[in-house]
C-alpha atoms as a PDB file:
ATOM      1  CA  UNK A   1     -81.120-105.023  37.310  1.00  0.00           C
ATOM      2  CA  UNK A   2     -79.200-104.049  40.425  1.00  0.00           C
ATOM      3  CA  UNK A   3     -79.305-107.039  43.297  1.00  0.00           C
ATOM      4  CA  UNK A   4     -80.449-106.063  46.853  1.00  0.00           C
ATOM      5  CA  UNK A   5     -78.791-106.883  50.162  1.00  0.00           C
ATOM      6  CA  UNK A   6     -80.498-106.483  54.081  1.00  0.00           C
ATOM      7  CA  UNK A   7     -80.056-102.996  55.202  1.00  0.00           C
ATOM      8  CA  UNK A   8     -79.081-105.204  58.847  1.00  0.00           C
ATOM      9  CA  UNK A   9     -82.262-106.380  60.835  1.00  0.00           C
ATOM     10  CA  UNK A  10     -84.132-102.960  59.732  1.00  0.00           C
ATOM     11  CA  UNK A  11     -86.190-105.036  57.384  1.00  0.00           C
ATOM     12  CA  UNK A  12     -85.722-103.001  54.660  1.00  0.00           C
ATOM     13  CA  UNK A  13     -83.594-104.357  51.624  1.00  0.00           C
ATOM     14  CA  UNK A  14     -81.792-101.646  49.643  1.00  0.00           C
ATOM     15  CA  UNK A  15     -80.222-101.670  46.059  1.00  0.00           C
ATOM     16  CA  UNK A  16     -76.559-102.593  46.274  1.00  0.00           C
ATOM     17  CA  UNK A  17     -76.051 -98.460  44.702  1.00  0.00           C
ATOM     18  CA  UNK A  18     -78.119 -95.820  46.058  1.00  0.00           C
ATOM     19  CA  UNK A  19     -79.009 -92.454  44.466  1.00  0.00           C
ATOM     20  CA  UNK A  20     -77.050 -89.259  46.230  1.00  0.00           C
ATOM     21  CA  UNK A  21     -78.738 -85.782  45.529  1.00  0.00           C
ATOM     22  CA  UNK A  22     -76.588 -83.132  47.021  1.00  0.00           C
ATOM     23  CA  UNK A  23     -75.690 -82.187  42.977  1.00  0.00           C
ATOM     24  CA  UNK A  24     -80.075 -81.660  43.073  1.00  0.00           C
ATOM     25  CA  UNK A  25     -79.734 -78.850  45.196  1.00  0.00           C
ATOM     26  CA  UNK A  26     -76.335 -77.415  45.526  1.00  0.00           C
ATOM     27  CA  UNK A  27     -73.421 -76.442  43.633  1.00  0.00           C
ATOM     28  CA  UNK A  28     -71.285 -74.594  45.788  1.00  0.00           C
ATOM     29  CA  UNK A  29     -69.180 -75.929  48.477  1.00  0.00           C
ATOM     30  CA  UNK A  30     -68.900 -79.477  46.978  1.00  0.00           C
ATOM     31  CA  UNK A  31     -65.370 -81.330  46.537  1.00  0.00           C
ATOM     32  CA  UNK A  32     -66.027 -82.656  43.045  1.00  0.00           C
ATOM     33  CA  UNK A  33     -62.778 -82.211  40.464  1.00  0.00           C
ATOM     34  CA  UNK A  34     -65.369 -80.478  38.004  1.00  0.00           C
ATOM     35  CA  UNK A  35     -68.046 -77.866  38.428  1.00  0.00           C
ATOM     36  CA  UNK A  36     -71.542 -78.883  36.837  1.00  0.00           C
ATOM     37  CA  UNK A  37     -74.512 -77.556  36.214  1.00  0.00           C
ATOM     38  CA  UNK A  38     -77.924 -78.455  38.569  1.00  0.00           C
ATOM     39  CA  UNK A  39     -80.552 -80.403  36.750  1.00  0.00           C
ATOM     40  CA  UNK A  40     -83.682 -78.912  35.581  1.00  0.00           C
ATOM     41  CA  UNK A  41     -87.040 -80.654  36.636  1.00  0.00           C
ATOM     42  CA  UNK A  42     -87.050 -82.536  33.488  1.00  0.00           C
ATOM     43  CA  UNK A  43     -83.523 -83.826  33.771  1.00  0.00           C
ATOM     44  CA  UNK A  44     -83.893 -84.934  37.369  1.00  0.00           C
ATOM     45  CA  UNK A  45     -87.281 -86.499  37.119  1.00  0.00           C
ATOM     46  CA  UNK A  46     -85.937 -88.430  34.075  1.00  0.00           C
ATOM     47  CA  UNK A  47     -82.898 -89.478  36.144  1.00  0.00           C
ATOM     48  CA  UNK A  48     -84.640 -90.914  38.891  1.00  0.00           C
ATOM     49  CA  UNK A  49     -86.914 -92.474  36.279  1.00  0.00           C
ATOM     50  CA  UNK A  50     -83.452 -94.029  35.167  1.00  0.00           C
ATOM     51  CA  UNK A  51     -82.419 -95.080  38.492  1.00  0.00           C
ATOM     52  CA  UNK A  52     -85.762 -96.603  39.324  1.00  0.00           C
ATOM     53  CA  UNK A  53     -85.726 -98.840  36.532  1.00  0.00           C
ATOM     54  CA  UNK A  54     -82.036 -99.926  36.555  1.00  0.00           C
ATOM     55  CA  UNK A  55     -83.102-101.080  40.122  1.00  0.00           C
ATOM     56  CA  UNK A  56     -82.144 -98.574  42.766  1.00  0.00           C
ATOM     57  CA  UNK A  57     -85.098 -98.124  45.357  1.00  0.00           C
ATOM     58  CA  UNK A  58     -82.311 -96.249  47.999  1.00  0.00           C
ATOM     59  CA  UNK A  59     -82.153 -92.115  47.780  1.00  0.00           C
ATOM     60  CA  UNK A  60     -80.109 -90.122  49.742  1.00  0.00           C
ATOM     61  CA  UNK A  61     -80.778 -86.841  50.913  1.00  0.00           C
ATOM     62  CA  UNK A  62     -79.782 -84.585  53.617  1.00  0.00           C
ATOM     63  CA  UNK A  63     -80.630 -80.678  54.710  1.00  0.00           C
ATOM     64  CA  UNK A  64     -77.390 -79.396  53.896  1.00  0.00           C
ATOM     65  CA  UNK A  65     -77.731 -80.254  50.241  1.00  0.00           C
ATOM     66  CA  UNK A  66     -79.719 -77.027  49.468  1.00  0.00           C
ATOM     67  CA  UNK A  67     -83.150 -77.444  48.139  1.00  0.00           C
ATOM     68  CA  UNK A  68     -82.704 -81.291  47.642  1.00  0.00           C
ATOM     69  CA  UNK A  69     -85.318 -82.219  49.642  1.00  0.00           C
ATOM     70  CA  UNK A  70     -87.869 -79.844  48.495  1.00  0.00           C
ATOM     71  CA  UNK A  71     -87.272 -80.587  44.963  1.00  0.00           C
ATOM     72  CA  UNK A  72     -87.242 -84.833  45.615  1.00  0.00           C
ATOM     73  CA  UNK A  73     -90.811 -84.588  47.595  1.00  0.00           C
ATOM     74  CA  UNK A  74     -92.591 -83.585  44.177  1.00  0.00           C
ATOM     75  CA  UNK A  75     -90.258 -85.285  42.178  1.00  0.00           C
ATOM     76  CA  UNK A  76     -91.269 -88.434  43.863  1.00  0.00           C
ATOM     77  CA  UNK A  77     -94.936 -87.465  44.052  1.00  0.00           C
ATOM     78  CA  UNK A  78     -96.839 -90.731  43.265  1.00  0.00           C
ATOM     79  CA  UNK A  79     -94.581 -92.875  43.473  1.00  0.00           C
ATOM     80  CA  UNK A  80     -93.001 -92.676  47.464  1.00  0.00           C
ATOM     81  CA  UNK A  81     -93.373 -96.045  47.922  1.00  0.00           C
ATOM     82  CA  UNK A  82     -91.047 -97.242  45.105  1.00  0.00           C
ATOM     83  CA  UNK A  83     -88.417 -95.489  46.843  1.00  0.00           C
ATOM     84  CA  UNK A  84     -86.431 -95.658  50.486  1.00  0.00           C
ATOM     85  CA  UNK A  85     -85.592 -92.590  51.232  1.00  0.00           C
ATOM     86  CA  UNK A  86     -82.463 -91.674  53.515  1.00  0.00           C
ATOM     87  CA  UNK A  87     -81.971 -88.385  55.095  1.00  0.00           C
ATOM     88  CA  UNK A  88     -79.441 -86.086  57.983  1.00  0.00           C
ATOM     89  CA  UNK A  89     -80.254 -83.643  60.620  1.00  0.00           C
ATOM     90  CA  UNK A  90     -77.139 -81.837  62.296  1.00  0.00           C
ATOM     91  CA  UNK A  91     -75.719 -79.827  59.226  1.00  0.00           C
ATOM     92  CA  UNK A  92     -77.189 -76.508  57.227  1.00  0.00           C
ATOM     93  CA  UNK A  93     -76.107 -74.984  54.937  1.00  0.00           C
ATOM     94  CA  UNK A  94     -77.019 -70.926  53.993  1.00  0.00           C
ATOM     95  CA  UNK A  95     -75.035 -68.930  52.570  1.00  0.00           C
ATOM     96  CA  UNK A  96     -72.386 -71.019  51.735  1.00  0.00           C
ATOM     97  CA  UNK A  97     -71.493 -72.077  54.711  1.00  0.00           C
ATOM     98  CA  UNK A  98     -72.037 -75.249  56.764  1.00  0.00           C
ATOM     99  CA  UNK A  99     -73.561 -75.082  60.463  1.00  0.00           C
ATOM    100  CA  UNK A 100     -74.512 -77.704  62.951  1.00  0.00           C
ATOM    101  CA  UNK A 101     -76.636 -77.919  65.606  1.00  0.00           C
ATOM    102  CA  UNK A 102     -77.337 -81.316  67.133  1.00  0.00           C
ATOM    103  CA  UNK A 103     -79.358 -80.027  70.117  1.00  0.00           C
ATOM    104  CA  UNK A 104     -82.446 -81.942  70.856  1.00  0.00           C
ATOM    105  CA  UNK A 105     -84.514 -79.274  69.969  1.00  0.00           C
ATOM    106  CA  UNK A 106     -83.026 -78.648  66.261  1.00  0.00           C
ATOM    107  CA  UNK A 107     -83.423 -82.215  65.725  1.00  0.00           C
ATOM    108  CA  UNK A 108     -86.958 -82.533  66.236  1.00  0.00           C
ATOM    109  CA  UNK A 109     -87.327 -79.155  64.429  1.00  0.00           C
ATOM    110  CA  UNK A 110     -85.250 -80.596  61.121  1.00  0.00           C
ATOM    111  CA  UNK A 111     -87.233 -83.668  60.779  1.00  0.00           C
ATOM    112  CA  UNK A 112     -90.298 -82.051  61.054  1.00  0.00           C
ATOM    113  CA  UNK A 113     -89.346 -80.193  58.075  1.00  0.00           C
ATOM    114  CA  UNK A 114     -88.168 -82.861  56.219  1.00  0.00           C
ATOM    115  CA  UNK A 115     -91.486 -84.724  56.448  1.00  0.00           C
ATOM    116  CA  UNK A 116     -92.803 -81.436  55.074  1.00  0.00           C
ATOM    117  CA  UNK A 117     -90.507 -80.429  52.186  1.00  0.00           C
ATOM    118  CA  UNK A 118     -90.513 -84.879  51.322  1.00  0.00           C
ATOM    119  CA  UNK A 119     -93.930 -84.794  51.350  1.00  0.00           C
ATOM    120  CA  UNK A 120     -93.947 -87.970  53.403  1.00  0.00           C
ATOM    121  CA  UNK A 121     -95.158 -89.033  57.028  1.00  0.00           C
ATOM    122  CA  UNK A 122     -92.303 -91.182  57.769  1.00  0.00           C
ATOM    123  CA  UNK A 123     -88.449 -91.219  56.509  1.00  0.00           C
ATOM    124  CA  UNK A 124     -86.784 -94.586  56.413  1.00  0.00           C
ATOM    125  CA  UNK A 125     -83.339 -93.775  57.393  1.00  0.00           C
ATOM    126  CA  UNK A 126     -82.015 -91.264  59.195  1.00  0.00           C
ATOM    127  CA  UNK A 127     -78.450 -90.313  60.110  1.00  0.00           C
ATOM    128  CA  UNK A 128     -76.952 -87.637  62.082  1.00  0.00           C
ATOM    129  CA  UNK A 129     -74.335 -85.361  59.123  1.00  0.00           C
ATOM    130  CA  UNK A 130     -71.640 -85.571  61.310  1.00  0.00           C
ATOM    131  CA  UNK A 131     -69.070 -82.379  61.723  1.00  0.00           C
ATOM    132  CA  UNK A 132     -65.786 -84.497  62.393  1.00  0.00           C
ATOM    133  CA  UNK A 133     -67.082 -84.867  66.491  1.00  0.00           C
ATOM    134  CA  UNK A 134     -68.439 -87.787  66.174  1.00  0.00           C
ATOM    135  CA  UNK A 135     -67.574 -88.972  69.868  1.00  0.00           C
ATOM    136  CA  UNK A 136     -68.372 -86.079  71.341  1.00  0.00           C
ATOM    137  CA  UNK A 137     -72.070 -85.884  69.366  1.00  0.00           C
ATOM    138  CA  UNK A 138     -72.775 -89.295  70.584  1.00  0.00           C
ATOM    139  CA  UNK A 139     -71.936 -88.687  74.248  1.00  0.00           C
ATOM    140  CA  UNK A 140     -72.739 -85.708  74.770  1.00  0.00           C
ATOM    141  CA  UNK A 141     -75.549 -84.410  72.326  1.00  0.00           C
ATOM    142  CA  UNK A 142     -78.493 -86.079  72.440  1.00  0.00           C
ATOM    143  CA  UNK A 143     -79.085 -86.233  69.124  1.00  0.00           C
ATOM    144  CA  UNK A 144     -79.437 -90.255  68.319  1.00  0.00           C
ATOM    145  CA  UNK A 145     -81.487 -90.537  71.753  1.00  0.00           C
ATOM    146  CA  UNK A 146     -83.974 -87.692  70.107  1.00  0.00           C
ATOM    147  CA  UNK A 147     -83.873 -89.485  66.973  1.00  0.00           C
ATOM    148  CA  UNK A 148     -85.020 -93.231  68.626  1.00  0.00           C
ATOM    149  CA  UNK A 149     -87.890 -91.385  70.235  1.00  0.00           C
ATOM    150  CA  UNK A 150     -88.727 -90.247  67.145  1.00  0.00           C
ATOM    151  CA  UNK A 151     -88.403 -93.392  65.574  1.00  0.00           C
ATOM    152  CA  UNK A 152     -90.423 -94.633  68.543  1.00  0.00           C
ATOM    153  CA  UNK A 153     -93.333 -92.294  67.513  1.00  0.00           C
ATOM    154  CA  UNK A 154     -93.191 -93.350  63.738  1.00  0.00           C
ATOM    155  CA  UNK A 155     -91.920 -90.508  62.089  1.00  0.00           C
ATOM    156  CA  UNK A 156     -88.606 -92.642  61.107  1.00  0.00           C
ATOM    157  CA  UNK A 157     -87.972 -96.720  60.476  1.00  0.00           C
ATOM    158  CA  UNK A 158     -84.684 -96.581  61.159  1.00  0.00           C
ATOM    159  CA  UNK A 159     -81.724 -93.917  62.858  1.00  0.00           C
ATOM    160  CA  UNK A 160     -77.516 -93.513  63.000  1.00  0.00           C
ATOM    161  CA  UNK A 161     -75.011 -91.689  61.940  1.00  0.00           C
ATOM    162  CA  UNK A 162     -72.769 -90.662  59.132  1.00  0.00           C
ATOM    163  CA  UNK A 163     -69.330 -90.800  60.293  1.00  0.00           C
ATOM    164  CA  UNK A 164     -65.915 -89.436  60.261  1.00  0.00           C
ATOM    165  CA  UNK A 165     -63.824 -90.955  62.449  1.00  0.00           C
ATOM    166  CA  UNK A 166     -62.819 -94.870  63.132  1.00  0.00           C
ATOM    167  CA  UNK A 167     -63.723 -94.287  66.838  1.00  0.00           C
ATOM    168  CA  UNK A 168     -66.913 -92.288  66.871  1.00  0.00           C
ATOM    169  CA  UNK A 169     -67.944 -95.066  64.343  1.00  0.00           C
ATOM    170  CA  UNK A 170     -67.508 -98.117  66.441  1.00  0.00           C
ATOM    171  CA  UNK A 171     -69.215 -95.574  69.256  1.00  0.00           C
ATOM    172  CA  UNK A 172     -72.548 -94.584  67.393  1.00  0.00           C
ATOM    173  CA  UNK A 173     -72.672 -98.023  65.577  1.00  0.00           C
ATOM    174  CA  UNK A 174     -73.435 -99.244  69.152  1.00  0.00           C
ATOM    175  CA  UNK A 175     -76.468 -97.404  69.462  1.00  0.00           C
ATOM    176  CA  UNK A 176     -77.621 -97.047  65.564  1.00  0.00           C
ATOM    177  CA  UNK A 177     -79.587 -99.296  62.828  1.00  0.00           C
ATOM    178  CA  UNK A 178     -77.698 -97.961  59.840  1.00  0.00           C
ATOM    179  CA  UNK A 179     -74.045 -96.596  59.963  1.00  0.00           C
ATOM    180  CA  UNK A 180     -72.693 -94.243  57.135  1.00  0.00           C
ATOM    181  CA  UNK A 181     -69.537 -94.522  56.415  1.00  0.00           C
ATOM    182  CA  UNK A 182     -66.237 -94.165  53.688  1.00  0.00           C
ATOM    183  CA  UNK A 183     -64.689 -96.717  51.994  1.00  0.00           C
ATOM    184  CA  UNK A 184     -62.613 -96.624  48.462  1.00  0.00           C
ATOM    185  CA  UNK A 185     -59.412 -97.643  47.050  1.00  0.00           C
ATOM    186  CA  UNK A 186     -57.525 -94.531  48.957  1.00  0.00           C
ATOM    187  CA  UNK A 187     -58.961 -95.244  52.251  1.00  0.00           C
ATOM    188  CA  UNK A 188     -59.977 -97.883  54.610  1.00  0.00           C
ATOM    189  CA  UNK A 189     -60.025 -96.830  58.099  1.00  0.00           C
ATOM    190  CA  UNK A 190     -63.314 -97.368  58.682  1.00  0.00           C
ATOM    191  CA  UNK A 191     -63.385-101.106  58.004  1.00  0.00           C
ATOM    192  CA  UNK A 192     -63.538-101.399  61.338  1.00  0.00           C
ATOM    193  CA  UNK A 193     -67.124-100.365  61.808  1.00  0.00           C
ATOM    194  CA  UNK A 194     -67.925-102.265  58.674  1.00  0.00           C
ATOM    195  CA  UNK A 195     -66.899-105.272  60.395  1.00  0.00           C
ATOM    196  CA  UNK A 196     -68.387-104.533  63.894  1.00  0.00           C
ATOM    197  CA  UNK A 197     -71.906-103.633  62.257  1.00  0.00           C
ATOM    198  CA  UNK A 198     -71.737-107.250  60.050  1.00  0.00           C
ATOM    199  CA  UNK A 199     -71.379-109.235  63.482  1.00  0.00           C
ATOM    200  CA  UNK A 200     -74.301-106.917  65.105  1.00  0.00           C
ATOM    201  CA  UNK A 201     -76.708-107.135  62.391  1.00  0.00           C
ATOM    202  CA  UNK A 202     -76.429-103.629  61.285  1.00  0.00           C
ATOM    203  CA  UNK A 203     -76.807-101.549  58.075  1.00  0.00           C
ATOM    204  CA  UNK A 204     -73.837-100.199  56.298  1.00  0.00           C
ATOM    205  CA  UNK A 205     -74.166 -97.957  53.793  1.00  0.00           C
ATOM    206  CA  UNK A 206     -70.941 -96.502  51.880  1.00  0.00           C
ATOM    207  CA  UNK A 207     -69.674 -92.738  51.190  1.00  0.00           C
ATOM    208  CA  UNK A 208     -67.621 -91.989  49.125  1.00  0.00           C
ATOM    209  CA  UNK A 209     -66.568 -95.129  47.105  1.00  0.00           C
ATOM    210  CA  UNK A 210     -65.555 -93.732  44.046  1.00  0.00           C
ATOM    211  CA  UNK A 211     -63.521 -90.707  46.570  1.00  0.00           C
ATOM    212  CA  UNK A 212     -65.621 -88.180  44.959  1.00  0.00           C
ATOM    213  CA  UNK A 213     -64.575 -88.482  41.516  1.00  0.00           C
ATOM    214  CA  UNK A 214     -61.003 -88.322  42.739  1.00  0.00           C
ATOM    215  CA  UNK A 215     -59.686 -92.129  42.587  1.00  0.00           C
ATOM    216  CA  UNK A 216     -57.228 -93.339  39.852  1.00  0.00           C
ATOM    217  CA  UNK A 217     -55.234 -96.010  39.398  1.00  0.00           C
ATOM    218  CA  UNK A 218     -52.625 -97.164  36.471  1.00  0.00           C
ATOM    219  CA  UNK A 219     -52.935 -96.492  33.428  1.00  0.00           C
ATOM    220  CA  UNK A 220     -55.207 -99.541  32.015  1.00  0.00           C
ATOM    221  CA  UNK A 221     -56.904-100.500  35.302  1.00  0.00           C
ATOM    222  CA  UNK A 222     -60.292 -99.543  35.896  1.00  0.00           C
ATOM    223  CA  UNK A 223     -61.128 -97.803  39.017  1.00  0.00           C
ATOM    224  CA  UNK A 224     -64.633 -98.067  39.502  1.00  0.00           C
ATOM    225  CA  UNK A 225     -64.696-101.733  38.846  1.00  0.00           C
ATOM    226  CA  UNK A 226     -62.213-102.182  41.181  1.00  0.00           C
ATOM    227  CA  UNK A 227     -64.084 -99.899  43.660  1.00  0.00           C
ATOM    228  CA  UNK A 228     -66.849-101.824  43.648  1.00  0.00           C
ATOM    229  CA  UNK A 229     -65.276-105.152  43.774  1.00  0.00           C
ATOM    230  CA  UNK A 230     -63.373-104.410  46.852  1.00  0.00           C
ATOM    231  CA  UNK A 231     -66.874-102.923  48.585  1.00  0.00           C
ATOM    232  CA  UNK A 232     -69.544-105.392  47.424  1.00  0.00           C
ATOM    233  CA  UNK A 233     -66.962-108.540  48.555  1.00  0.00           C
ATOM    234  CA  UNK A 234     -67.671-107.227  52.095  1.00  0.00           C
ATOM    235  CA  UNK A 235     -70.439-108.994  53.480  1.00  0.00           C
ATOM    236  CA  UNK A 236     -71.618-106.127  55.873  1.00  0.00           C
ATOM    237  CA  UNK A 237     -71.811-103.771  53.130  1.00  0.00           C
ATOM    238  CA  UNK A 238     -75.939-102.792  52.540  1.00  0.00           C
ATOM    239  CA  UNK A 239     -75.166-100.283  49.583  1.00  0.00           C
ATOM    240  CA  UNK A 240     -72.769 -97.250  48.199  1.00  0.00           C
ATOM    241  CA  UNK A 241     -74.392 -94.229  47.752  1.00  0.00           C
ATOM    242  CA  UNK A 242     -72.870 -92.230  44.333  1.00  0.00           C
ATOM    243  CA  UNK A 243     -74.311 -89.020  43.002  1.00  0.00           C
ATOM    244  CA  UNK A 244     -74.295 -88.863  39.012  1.00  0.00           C
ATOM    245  CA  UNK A 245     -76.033 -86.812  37.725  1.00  0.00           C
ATOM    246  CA  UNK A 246     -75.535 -88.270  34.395  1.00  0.00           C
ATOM    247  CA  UNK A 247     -77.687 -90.837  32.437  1.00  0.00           C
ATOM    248  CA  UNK A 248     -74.635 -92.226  30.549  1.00  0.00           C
ATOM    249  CA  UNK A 249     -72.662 -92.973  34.592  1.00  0.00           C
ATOM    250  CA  UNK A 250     -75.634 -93.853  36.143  1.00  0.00           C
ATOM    251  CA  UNK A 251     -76.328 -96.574  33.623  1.00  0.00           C
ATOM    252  CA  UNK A 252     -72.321 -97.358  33.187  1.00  0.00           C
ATOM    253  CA  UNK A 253     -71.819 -97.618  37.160  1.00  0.00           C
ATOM    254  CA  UNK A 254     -75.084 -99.422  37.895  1.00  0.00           C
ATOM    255  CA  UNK A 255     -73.223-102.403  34.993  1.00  0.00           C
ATOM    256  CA  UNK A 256     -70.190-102.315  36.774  1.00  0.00           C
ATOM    257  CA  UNK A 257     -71.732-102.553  40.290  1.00  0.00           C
ATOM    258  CA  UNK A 258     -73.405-105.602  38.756  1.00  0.00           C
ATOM    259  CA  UNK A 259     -70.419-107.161  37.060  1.00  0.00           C
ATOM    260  CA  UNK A 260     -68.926-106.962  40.625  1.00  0.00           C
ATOM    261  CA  UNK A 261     -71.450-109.185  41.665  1.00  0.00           C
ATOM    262  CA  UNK A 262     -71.505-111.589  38.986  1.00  0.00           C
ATOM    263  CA  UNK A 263     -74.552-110.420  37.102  1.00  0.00           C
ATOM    264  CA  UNK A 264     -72.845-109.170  34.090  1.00  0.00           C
ATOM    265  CA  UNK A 265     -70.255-107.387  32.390  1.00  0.00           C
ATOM    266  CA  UNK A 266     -69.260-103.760  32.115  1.00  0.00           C
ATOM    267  CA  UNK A 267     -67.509-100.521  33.062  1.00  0.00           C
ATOM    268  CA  UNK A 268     -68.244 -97.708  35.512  1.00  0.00           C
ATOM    269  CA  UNK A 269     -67.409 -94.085  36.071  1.00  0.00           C
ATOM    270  CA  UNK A 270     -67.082 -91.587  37.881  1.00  0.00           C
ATOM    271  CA  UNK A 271     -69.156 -88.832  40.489  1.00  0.00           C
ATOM    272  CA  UNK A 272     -70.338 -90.809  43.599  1.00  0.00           C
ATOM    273  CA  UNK A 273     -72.122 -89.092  46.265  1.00  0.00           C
END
């Protein structure tokens, strides 16, 4: 069973690995080494089944992952409160192709429609899907300001942003609950706002820690493990996000996650969110 760690002062504790959907919804325009094939009903219900009992509680979602969202809200029918349930505004995707809009008035408009298509009356993280800008979104958009009065008015728990930069990191961290950021053996720039939300009290949650299915390392030496023993020694760190889709790596990388802890022995592999 997967240990838990604050998600910063938000209250909330979340599962040291979260659940990524994008591979629920969408297929196309993802940077994964192989192609796969989108779960049926069956399959995904059974997989967050899975995940629910190896002890993840955190699921990611976003807009731009296609029909994610729609599909979680009845997949998680019944059982809403089992789960904490992270989602975007900023990014859409149609026709494969990304857009943004982090206006003021497309932000109100997206979580609107994420309570709808969740089936929920209040999302428990939110982060802005950043488009590389991050400075300029947090100066000069709006967007996190629309998303604390929202939060004000109980439609979210807790609001920030998922990163890109070093910079616009630090910069949003200042004025978020829960940062999103990358971390894995191939790059580290960002422990910066690792460190800066650890002294502030606030969430970190990890992208990317397994580089997308990418990161190697010499022959004999196990990546994942490694992975996750460089992330989980960080205090600051809440949770990493991956995005199996398979039983057989969401089992294998939940035991590794937990041998980096101490809990117990095993191997991971590979496609994180």
């Amino acid at each position: 069973m997967l240990s838990r760690r604050p998600l910063g002062k938000t209250g909330m504790a979340v599962s040291i690995l979260g659940l990524g959907t994008v591979k629920l919804g969408r297929d196309v325009g993802v940077k994964y080494p192989r192609g796969f094939r989108i779960p049926d009903d069956r399959e995904a219900g059974n997989l967050i089944a899975l995940a629910r009992d190896l002890g993840i509680n955190l699921i990611d979602t976003a807009p731009a992952y296609g029909n994610s969202e729609q599909r979680l809200g009845t997949l998680l029918r019944g059982q809403r409160h089992q789960w904490l349930i992270c989602s975007k505004v900023g990014e859409e995707f149609d026709n494969g192709e990304s857009r943004f809009d982090f206006s003021p008035e497309h932000t109100r408009f997206s979580i609107e429609r994420s309570l709808k298509r969740l089936q929920t009356d209040c999302i428990d993280i939110v982060l802005i899907h950043s488009d590389g800008n991050d400075e300029a979104i947090v100066r000069d958009s709006g967007t996190l300001e629309t998303l604390a009065e929202l939060k004000k008015a109980g439609k979210i728990r807790a609001i920030g942003m998922s990163s890109k930069t070093p910079g616009g990191g630090l910069l949003a961290a200042a004025h978020s609950d829960v940062m999103m950021v990358t971390w894995n053996l191939a790059r580290n720039e960002d422990i910066p706002v690792i460190d800066y939300c650890h002294r502030q009290h606030k969430g970190v949650l990890i992208k990317k820690a397994l580089a997308s299915g990418h990161v190697t390392l010499a022959a004999g030496e196990d990546p994942v493990r490694k992975s996750f023993q460089m992330i989980f020694a960080h205090p600051g760190v809440s949770s990493a996000v991956i995005g199996t889709i398979s039983p057989d790596h969401l089992r294998a990388n939940v035991e590794s996650a937990s041998e980096s802890q101490g809990d117990k022995t095993g191997r991971g592999f590979d496609s994180p969110e």
